[in-house]
C-alpha atoms as a PDB file:
ATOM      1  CA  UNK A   1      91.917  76.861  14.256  1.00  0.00           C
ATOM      2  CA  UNK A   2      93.105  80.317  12.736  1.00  0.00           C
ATOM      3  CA  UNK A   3      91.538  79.872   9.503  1.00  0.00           C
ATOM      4  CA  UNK A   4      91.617  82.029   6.175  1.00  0.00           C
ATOM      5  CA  UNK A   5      89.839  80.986   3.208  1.00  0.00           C
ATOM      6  CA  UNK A   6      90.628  82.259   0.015  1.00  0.00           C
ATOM      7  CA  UNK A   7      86.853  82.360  -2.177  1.00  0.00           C
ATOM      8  CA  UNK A   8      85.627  82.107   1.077  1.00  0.00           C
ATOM      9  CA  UNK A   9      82.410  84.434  -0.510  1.00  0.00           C
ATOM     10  CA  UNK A  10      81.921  81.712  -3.087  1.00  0.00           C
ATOM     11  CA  UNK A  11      79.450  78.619  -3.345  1.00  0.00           C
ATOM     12  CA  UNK A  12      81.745  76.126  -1.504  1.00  0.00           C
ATOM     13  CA  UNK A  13      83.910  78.802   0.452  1.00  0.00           C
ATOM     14  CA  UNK A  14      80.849  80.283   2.321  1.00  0.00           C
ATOM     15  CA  UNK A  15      79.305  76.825   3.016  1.00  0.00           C
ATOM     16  CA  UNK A  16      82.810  76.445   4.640  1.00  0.00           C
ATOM     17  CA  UNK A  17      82.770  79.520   6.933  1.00  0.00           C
ATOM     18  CA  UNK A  18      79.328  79.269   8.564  1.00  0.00           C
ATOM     19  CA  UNK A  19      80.260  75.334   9.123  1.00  0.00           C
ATOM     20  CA  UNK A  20      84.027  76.511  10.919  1.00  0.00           C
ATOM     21  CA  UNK A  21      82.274  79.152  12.726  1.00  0.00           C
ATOM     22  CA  UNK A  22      79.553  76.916  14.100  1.00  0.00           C
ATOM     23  CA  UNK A  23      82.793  74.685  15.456  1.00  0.00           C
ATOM     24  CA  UNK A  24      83.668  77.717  17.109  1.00  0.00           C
ATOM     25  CA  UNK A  25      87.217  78.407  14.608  1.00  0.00           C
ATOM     26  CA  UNK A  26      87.989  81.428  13.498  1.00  0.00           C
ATOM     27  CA  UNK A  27      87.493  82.633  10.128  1.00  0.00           C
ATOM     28  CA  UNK A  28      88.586  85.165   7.967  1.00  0.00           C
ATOM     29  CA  UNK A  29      87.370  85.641   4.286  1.00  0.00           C
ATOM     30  CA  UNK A  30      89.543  86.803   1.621  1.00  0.00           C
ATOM     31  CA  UNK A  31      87.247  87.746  -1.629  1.00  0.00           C
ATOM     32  CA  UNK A  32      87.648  90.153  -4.409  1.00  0.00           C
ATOM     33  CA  UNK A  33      83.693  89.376  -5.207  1.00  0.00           C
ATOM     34  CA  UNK A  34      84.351  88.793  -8.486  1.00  0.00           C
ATOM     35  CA  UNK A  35      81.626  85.969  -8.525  1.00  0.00           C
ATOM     36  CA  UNK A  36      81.312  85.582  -5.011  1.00  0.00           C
ATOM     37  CA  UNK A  37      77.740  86.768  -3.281  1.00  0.00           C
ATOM     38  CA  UNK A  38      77.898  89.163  -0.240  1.00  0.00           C
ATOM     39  CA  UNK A  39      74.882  87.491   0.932  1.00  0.00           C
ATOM     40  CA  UNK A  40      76.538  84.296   1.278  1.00  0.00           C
ATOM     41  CA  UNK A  41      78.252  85.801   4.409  1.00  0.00           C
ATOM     42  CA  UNK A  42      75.267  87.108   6.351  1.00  0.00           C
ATOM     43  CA  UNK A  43      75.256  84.543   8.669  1.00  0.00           C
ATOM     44  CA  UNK A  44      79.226  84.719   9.071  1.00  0.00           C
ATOM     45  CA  UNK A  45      78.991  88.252  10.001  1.00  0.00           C
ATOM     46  CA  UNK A  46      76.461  87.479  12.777  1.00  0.00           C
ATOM     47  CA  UNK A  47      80.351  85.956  14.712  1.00  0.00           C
ATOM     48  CA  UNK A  48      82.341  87.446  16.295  1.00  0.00           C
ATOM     49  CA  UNK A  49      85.364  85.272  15.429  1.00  0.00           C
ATOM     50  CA  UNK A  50      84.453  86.179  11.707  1.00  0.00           C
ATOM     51  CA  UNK A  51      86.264  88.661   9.505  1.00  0.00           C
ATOM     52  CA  UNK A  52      86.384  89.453   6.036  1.00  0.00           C
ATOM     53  CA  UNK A  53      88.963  91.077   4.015  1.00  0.00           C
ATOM     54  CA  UNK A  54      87.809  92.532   0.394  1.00  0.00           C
ATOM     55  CA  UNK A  55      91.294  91.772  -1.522  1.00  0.00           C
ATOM     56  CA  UNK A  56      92.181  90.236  -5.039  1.00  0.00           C
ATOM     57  CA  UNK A  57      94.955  87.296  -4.764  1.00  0.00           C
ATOM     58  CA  UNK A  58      97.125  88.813  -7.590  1.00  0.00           C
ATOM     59  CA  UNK A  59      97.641  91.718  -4.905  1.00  0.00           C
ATOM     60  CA  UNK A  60     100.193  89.858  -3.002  1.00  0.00           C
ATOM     61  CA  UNK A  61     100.914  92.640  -0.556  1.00  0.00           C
ATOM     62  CA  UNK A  62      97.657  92.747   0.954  1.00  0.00           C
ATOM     63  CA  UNK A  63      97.181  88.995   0.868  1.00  0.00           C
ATOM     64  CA  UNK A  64     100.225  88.628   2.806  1.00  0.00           C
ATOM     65  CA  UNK A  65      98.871  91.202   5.340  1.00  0.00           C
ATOM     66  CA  UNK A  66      95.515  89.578   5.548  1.00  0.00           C
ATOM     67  CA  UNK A  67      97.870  86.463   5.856  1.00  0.00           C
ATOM     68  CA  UNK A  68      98.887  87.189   9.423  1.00  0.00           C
ATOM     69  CA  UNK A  69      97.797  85.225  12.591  1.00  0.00           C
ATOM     70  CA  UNK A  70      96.843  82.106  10.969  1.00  0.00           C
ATOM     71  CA  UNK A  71      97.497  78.921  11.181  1.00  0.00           C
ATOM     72  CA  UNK A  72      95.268  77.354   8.491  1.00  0.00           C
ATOM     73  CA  UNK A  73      94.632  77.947   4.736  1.00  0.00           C
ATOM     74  CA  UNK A  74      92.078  76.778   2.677  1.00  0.00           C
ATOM     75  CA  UNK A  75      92.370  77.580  -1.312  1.00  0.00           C
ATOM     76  CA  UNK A  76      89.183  78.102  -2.981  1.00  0.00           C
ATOM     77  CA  UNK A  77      89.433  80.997  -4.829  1.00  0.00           C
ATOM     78  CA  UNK A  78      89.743  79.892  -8.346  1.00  0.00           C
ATOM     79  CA  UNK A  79      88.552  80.747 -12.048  1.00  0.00           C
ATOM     80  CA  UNK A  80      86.410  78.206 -12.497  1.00  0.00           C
ATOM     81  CA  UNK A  81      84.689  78.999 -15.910  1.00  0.00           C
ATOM     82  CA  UNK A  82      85.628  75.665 -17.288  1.00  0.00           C
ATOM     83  CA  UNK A  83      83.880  75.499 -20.398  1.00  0.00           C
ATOM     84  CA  UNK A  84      84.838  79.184 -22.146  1.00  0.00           C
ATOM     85  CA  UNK A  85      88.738  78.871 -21.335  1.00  0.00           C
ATOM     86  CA  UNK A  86      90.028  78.570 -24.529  1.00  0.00           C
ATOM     87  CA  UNK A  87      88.090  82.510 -24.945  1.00  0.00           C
ATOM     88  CA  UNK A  88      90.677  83.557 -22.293  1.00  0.00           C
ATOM     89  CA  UNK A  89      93.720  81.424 -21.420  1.00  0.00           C
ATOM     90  CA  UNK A  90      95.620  83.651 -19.473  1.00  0.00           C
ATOM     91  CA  UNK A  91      92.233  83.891 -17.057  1.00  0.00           C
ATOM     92  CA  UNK A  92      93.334  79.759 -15.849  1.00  0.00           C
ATOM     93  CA  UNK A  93      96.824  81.020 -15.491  1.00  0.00           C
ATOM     94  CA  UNK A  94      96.510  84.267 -13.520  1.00  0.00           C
ATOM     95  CA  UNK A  95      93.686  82.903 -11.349  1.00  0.00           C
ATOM     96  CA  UNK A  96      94.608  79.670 -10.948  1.00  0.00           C
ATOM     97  CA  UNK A  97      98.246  79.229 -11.113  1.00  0.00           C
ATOM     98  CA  UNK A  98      99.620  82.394  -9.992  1.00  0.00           C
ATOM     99  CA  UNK A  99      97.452  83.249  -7.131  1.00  0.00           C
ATOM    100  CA  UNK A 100      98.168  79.684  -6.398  1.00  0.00           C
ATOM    101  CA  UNK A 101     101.256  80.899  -5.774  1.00  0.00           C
ATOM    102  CA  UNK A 102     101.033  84.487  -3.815  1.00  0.00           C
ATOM    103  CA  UNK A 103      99.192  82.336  -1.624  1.00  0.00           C
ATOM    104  CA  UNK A 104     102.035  80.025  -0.848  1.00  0.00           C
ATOM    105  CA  UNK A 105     104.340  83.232  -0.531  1.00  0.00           C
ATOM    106  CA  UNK A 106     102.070  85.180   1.542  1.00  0.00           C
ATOM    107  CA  UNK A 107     102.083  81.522   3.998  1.00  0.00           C
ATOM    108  CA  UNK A 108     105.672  81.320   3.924  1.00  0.00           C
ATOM    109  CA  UNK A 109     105.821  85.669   4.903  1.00  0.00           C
ATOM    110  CA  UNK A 110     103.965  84.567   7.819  1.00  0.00           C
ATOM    111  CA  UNK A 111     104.860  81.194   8.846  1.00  0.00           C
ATOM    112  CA  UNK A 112     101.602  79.518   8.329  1.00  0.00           C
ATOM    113  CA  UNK A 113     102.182  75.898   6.766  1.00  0.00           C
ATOM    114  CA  UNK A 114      98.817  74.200   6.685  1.00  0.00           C
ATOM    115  CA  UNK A 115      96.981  74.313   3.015  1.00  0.00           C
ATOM    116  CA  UNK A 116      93.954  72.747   1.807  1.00  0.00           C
ATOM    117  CA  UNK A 117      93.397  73.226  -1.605  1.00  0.00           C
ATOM    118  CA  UNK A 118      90.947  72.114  -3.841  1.00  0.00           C
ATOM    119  CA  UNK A 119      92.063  71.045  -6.941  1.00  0.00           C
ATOM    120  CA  UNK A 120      89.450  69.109  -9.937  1.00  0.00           C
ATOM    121  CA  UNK A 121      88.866  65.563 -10.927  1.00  0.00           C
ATOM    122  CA  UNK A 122      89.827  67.692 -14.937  1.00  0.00           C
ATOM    123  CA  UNK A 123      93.384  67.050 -13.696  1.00  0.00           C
ATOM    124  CA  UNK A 124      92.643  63.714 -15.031  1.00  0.00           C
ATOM    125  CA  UNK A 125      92.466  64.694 -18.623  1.00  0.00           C
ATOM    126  CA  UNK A 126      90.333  61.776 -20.356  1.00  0.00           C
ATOM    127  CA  UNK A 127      91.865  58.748 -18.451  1.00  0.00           C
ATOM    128  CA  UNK A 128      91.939  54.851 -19.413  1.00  0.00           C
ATOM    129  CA  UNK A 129      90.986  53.530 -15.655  1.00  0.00           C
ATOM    130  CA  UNK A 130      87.849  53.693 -14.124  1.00  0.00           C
ATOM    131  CA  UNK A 131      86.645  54.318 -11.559  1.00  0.00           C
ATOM    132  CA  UNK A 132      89.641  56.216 -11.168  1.00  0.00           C
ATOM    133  CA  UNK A 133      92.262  56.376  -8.434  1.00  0.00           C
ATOM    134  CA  UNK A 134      94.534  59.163  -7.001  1.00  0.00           C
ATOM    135  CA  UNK A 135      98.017  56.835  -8.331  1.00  0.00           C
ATOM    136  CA  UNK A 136      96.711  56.746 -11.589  1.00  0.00           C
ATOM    137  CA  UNK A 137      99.004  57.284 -14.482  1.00  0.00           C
ATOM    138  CA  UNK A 138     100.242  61.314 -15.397  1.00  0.00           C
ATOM    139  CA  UNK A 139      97.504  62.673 -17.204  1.00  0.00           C
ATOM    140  CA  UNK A 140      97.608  64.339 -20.585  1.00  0.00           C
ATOM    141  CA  UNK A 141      95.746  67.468 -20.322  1.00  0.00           C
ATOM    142  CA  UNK A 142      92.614  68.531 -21.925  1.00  0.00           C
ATOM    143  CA  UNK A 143      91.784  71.712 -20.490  1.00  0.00           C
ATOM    144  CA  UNK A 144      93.438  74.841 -19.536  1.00  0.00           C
ATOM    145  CA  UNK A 145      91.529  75.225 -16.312  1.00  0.00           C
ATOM    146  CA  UNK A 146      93.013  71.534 -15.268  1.00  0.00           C
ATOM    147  CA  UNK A 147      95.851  72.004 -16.595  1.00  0.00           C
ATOM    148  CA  UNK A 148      96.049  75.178 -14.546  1.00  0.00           C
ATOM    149  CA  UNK A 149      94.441  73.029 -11.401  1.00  0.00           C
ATOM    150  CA  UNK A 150      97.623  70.636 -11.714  1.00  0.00           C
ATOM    151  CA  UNK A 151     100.286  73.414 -11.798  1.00  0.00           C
ATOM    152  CA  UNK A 152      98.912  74.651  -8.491  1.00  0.00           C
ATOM    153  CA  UNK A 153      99.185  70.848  -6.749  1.00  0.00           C
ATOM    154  CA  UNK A 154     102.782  70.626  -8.298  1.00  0.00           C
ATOM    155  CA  UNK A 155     103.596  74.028  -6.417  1.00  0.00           C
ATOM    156  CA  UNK A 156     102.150  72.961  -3.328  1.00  0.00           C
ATOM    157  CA  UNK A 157     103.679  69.815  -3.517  1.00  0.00           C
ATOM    158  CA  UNK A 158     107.477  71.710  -4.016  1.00  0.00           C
ATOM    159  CA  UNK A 159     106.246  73.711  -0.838  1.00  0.00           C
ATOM    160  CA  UNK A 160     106.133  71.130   1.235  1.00  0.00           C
ATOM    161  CA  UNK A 161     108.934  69.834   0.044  1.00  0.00           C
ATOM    162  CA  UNK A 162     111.328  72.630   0.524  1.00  0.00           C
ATOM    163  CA  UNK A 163     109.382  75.048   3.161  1.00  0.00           C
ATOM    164  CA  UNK A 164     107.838  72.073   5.198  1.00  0.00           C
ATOM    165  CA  UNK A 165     104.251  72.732   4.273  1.00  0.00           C
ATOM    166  CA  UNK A 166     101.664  70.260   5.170  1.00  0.00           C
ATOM    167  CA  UNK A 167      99.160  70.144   2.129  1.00  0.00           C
ATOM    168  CA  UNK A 168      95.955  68.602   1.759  1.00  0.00           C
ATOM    169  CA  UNK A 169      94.769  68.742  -2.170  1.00  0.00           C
ATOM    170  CA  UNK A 170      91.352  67.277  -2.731  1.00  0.00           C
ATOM    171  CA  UNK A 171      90.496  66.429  -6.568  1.00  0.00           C
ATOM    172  CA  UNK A 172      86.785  67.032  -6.779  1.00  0.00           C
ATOM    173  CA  UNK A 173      84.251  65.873  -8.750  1.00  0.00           C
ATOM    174  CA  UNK A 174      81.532  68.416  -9.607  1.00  0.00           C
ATOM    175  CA  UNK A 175      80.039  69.914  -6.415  1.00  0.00           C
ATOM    176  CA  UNK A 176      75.898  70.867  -6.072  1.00  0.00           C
ATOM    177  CA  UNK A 177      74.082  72.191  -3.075  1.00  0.00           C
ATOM    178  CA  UNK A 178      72.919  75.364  -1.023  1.00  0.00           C
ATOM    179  CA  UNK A 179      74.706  78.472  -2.683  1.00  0.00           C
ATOM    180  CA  UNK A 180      75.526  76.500  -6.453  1.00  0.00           C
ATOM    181  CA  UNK A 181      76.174  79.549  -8.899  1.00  0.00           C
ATOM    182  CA  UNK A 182      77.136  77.575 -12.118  1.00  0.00           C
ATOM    183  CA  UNK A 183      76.810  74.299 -13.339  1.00  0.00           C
ATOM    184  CA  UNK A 184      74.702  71.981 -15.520  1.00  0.00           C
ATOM    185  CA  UNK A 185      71.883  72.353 -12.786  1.00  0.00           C
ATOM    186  CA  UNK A 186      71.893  76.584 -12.998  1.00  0.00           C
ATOM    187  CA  UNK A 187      71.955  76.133 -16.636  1.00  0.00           C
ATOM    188  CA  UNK A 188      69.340  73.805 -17.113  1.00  0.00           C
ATOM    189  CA  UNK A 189      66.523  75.974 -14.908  1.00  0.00           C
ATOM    190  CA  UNK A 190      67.963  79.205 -15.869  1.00  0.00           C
ATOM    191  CA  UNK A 191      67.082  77.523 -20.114  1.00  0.00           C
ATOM    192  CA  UNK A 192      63.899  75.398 -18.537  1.00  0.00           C
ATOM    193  CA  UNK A 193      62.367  78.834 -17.237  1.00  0.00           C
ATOM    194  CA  UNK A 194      63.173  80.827 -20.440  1.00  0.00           C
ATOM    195  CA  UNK A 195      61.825  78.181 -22.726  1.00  0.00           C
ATOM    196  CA  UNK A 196      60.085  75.120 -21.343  1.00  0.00           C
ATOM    197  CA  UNK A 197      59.373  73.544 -24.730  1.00  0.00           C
ATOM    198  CA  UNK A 198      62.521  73.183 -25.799  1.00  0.00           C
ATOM    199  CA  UNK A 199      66.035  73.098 -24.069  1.00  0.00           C
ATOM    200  CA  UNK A 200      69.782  73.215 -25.827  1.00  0.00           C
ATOM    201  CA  UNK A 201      71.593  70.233 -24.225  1.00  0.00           C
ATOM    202  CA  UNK A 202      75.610  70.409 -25.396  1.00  0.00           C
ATOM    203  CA  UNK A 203      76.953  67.329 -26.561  1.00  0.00           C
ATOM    204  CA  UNK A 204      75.088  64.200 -26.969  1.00  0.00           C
ATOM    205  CA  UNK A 205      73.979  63.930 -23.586  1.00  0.00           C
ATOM    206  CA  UNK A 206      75.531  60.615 -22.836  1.00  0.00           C
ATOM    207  CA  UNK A 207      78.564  62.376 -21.019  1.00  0.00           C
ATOM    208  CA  UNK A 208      78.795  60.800 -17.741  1.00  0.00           C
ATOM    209  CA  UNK A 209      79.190  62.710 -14.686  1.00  0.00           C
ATOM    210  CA  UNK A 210      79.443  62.483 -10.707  1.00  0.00           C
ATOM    211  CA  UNK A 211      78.475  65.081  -9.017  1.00  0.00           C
ATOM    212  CA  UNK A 212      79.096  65.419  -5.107  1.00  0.00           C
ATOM    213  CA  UNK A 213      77.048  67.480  -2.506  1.00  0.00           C
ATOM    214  CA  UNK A 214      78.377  70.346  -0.810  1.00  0.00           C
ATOM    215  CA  UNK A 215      78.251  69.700   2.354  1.00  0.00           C
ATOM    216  CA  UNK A 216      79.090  65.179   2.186  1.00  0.00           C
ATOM    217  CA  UNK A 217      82.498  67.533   0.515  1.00  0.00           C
ATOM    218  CA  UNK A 218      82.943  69.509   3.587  1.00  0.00           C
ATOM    219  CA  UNK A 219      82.672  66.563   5.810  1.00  0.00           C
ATOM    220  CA  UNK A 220      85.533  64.718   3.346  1.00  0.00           C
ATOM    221  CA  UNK A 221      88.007  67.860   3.787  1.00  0.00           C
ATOM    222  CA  UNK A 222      87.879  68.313   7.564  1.00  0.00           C
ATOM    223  CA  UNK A 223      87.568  64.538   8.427  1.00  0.00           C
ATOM    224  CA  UNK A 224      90.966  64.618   6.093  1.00  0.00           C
ATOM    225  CA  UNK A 225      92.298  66.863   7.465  1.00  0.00           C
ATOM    226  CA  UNK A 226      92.096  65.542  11.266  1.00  0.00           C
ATOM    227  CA  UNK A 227      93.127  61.868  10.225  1.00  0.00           C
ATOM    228  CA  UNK A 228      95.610  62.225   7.616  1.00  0.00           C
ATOM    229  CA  UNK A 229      98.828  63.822   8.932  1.00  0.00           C
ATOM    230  CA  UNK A 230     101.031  63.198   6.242  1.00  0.00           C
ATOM    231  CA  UNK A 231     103.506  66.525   4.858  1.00  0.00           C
ATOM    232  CA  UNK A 232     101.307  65.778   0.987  1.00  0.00           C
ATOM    233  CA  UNK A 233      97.371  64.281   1.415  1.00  0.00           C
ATOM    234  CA  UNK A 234      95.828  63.896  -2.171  1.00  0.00           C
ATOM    235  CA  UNK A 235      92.392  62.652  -2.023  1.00  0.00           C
ATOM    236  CA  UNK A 236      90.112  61.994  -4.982  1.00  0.00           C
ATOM    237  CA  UNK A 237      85.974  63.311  -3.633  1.00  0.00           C
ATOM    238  CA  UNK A 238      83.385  62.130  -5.160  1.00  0.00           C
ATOM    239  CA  UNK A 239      80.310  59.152  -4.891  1.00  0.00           C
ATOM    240  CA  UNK A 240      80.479  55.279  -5.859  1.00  0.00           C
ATOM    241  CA  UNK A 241      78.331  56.534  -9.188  1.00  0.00           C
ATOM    242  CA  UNK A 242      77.544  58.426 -12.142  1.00  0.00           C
ATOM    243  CA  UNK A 243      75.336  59.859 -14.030  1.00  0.00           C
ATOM    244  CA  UNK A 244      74.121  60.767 -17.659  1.00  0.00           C
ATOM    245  CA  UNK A 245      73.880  64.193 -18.320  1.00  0.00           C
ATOM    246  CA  UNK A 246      70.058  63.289 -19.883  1.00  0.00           C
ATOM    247  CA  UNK A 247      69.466  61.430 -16.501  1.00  0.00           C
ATOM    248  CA  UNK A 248      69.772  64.765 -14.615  1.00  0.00           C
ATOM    249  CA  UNK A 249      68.072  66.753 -16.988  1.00  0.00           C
ATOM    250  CA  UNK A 250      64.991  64.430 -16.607  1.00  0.00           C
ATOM    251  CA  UNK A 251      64.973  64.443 -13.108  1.00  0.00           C
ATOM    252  CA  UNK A 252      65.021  68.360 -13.034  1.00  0.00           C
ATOM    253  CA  UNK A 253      62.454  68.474 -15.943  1.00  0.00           C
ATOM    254  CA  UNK A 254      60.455  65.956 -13.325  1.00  0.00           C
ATOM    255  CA  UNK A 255      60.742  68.256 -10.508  1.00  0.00           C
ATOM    256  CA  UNK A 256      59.456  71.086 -12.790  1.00  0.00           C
ATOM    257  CA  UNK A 257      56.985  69.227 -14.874  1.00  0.00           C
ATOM    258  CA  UNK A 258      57.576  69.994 -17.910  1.00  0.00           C
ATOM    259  CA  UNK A 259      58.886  67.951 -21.155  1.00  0.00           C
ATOM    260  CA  UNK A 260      60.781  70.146 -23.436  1.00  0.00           C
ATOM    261  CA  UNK A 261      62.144  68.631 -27.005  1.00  0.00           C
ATOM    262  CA  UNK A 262      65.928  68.431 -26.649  1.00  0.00           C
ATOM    263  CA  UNK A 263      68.174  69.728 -29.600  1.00  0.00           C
ATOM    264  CA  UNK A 264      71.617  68.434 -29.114  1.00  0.00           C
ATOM    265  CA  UNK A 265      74.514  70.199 -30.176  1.00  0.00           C
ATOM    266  CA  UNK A 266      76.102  66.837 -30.832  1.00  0.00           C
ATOM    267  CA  UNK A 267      79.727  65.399 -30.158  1.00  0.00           C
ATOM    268  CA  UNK A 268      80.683  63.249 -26.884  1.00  0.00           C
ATOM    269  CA  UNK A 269      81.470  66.674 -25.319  1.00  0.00           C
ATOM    270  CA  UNK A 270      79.909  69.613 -24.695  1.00  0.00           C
ATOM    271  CA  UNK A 271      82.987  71.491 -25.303  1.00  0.00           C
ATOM    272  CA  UNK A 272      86.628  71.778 -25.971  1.00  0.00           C
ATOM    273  CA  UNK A 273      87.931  69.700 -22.621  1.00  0.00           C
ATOM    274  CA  UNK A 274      84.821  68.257 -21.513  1.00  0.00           C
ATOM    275  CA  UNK A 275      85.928  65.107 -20.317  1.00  0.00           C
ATOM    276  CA  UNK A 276      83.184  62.427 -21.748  1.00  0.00           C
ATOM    277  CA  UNK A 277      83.786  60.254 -18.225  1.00  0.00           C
ATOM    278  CA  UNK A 278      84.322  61.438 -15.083  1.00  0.00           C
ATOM    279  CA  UNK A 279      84.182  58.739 -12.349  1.00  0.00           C
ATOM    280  CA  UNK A 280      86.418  58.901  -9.259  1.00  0.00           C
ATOM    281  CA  UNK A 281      87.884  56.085  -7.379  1.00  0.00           C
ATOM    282  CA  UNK A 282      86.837  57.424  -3.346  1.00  0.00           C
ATOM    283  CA  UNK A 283      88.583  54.393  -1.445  1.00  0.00           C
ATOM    284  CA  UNK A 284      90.924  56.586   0.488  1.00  0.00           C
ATOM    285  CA  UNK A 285      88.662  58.911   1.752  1.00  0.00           C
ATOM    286  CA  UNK A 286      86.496  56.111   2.450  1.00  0.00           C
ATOM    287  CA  UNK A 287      89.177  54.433   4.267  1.00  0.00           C
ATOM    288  CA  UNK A 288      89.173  57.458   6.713  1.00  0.00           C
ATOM    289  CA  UNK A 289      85.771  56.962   7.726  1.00  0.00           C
ATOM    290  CA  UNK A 290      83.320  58.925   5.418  1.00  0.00           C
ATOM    291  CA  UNK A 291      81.098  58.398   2.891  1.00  0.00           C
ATOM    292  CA  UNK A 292      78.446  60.497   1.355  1.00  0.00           C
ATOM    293  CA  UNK A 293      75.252  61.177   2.494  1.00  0.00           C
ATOM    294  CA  UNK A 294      73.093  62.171  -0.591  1.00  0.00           C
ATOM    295  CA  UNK A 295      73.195  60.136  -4.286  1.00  0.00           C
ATOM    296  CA  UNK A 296      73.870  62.526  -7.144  1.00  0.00           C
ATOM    297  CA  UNK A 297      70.006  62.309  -7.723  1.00  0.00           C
ATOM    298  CA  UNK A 298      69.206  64.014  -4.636  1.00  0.00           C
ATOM    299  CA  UNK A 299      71.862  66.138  -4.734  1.00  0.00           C
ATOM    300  CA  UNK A 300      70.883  67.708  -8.066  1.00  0.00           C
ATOM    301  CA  UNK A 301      66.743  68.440  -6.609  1.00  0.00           C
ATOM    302  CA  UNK A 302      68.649  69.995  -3.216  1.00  0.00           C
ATOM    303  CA  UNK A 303      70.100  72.219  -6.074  1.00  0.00           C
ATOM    304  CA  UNK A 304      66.811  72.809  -7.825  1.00  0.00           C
ATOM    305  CA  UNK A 305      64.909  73.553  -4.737  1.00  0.00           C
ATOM    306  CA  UNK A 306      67.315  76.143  -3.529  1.00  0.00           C
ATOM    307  CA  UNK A 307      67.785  77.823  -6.630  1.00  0.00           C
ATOM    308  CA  UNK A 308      63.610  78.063  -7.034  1.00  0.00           C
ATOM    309  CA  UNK A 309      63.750  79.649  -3.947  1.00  0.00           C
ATOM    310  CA  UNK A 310      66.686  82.391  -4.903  1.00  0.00           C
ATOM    311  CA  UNK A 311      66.224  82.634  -8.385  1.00  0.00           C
ATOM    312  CA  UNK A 312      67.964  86.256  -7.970  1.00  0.00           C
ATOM    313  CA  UNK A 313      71.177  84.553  -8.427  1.00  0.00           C
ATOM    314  CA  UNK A 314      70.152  83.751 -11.904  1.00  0.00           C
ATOM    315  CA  UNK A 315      70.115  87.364 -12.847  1.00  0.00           C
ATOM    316  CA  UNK A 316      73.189  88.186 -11.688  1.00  0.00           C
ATOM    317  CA  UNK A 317      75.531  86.355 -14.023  1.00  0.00           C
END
């Protein structure tokens, strides 16, 4: 495999390269480091079959050059500052939407048709089926950044259509691990270490939530993407459970022993298009052959220990 990964300097995107590279594909990177972390590609640079190429996707003429000689696209740049979109629309749009499609333009430049992309379990708005399935009835939207997250399927879904694109979209659930720079988890320590007597917890903090780990979501993509070889492969990614948002904020304040009073902000969400419920339905993934390795609970420590040990990254946001 030829593969270019847009993001690929990113929390998921870098976890991506150093486990293509290790299968002996080649890689290039395509980052504007807006959030992503140079020192997520150390190892990557140690191969020879890696390259990176510092570019911004709204700069379609370098994309499109950086675009050449591969067969293989995974989409993973995104703006993914869910909670503060309404303090910036046009950030979803631009970032989401319309590099969403430069990248499809730059493909079809060069003749590469394969696209993963991942998309959000948001696209589901606040939906009446749970746990809930890939077919389930169009969502009303509740947030700009899923709103933006569905425009970007429908164009990839017209692409394969009309350019004969294969496309693989994968609807995540939230994603923890090695490399996690935002997120309830990043919060939560970043709070617990400035004040571990009391903590700010948005919402009422009976919002339940599934979180996946990082690398149980690489093994869903590239197990997808060798067994399903349909022109359009949606797959919902996520575990059989959920979570309260107090149940993972006890098991971090566990890990760090410490018991802080909780002032809640108060409302079933923590903020304009935070979806109350997010549980997805996994049986087609599952049907491929894979299923998760670690529960949300040990997902969430494997977060806490690895930001302990790089608590750098919480100083540079």
């Amino acid at each position: 495999m030829q593969a270019l990964i847009t993001g690929g300097a990113g929390f998921i995107g870098s976890n991506l390269a150093d486990r293509l590279l290790a299968e002996d594909h080649a890689v290039t990177v395509y980052d504007n480091f807006s959030t992503g972390q140079r020192d997520f590609l150390l190892q990557a640079h140690q191969n020879k079959r890696f390259r990176l190429v510092e570019g911004d996707l709204l700069d379609r003429e370098r994309l499109t050059q950086a675009m050449a000689g591969h067969d293989t696209v995974f989409h993973l740049a995104a703006n993914a500052d869910v909670r503060f979109g309404t303090h910036h629309p046009e950030r979803d749009l631009q970032q989401n939407t319309i590099a969403t499609f430069h990248v499809l333009e730059a493909m079809r430049t060069q003749g590469v048709k394969r696209i993963a992309f991942s998309s959000t379990g948001s696209i589901y708005g606040e939906p009446q089926v749970f746990p809930t399935p890939e077919t389930a009835p169009f969502p009303v939207q509740t947030s700009l950044y899923g709103a933006s997250k569905l425009a970007g399927e429908g164009l990839i879904s017209a692409y394969c259509t009309g350019f004969g694109f294969q496309g693989y979209i994968f609807r995540f659930v939230s994603i923890l691990g090695e490399r996690y720079t935002h997120g309830h988890v990043f919060d939560f320590y970043r709070k617990l270490l400035s004040n571990p007597h009391e903590i700010e917890v948005l919402g009422n903090g009976q919002q339940r939530k599934s979180y996946l780990y990082v690398q149980d979501c690489l093994d869903a993509i590239l197990l997808a993407m060798t067994r399903a070889q349909e022109p359009l492969n949606i797959f919902n990614l996520g575990t059989e459970g959920y979570c309260c948002v107090n149940d993972s904020l006890t098991w971090i304040c566990d890990h760090l022993g410490v018991q802080p009073h909780r002032r809640y902000s108060g409302g079933e969400r923590g903020w304009i298009g935070d979806s109350p419920f997010i549980f997805l339905d996994t049986t087609k993934i599952r049907s491929l052959g894979w299923k998760p390795r670690c529960t949300i609970r040990e997902g969430v420590i494997k977060t806490l220990q690895y930001l302990q040990h790089h608590r750098d990254l919480l100083l540079r946001r």
